[in-house]
Protein backbone atom coordinates (compact mmCIF):
# COMPACT_ATOMS: atom_id res chain seq x y z
CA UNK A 1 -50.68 -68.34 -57.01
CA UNK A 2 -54.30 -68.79 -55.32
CA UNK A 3 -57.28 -66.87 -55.76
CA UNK A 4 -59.62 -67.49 -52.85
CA UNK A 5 -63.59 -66.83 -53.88
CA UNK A 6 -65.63 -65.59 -50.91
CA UNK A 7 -69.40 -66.44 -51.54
CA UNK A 8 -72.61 -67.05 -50.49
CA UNK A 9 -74.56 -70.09 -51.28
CA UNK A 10 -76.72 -68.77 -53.88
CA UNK A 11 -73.91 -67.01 -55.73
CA UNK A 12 -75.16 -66.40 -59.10
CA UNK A 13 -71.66 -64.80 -60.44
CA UNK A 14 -70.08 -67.60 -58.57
CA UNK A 15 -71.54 -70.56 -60.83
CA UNK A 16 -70.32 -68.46 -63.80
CA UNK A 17 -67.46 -67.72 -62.71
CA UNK A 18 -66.64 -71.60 -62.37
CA UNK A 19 -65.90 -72.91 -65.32
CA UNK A 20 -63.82 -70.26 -66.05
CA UNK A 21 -61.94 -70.50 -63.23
CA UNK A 22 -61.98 -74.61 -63.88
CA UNK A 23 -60.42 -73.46 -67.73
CA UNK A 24 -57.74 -70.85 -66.05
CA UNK A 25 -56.14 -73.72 -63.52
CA UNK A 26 -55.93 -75.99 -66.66
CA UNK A 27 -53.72 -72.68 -68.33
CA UNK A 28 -51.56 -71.94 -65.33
CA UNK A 29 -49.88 -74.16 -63.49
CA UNK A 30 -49.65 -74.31 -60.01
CA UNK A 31 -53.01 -71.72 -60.07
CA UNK A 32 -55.19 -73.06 -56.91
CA UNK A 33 -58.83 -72.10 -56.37
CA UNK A 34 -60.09 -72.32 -53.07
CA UNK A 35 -64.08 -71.19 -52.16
CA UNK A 36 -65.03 -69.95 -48.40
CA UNK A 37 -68.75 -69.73 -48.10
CA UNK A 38 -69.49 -66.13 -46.21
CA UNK A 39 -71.38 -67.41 -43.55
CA UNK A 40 -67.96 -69.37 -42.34
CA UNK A 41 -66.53 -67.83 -39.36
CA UNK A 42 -63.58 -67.74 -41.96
CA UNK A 43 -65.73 -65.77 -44.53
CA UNK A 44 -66.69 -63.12 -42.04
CA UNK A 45 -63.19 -62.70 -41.26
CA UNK A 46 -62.27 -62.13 -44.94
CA UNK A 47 -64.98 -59.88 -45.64
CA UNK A 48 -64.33 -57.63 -43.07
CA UNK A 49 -60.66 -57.43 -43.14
CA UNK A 50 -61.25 -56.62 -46.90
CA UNK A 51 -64.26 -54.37 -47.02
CA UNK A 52 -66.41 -56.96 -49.30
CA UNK A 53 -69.39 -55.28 -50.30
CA UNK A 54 -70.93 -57.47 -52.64
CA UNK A 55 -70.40 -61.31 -53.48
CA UNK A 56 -68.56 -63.03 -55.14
CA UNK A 57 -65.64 -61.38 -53.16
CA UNK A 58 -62.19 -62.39 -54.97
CA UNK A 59 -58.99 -62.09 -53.68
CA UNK A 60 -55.84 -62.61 -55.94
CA UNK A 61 -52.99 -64.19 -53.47
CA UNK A 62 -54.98 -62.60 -50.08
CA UNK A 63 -55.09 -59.09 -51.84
CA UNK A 64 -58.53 -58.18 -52.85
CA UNK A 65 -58.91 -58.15 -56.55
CA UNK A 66 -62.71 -57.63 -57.25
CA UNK A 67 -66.35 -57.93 -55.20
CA UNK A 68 -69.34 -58.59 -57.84
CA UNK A 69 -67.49 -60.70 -60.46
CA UNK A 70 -64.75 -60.46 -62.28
CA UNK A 71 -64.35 -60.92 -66.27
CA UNK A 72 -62.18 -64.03 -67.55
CA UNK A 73 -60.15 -60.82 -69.53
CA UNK A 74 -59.93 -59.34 -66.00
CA UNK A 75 -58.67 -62.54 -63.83
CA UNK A 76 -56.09 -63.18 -66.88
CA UNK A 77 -54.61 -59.68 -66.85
CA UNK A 78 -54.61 -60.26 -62.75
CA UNK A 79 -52.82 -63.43 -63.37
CA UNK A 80 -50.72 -62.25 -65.59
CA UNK A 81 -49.93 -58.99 -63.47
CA UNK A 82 -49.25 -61.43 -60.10
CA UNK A 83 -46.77 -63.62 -62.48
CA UNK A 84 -44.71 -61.29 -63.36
CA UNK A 85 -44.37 -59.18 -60.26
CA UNK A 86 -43.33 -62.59 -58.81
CA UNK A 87 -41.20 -63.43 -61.15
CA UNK A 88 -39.38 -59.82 -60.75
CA UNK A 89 -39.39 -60.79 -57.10
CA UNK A 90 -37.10 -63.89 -58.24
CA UNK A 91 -34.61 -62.22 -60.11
CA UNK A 92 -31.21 -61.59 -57.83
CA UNK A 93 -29.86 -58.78 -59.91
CA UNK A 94 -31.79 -56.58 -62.29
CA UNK A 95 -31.53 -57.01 -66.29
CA UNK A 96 -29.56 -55.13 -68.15
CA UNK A 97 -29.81 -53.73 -71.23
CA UNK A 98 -27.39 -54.86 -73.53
CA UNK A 99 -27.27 -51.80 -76.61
């Protein structure tokens, strides 16, 4: 899983937003932060092809999940949300319920 952060320089959101991303890698494994600044050739890209109106733009595995900050309760429920529909991705034959 990878959320990519699309920010400016002087991202206020973005430096709080740090730590708690720094605290959600330590949670999740194999959770990879990457940051494109939006004055990248790159960021440009991303904020068009997404419609970012306001920064920090965040996209949860290249979908875009928020633009303006995002709540630790918000990114964990994303997290949780991406998990799970990958896990259900994984499975080769749905469960069944055993009454």
């Amino acid at each position: 899983m990878k959320i990519t952060m699309i920010i400016p320089g002087d991202c206020a959101h973005c430096t709080v937003l740090g730590p708690t991303l720094e605290k959600l890698q330590k949670e999740f494994d194999g959770l990879k932060v990457e940051y494109i600044d939006m004055a990248t050739e790159k960021g440009q890209r991303l904020i068009q092809k997404h419609g970012i109106m306001a920064s920090p733009g965040i996209l949860v595995d290249g979908k875009l999940f928020a633009s303006g900050g995002a709540t630790e309760a918000d990114l964990r429920k994303e997290i949780h949300k991406s998990l799970i529909s990958k896990n259900a991705k994984n499975l080769k034959k749905p469960l069944q319920n055993s009454l």
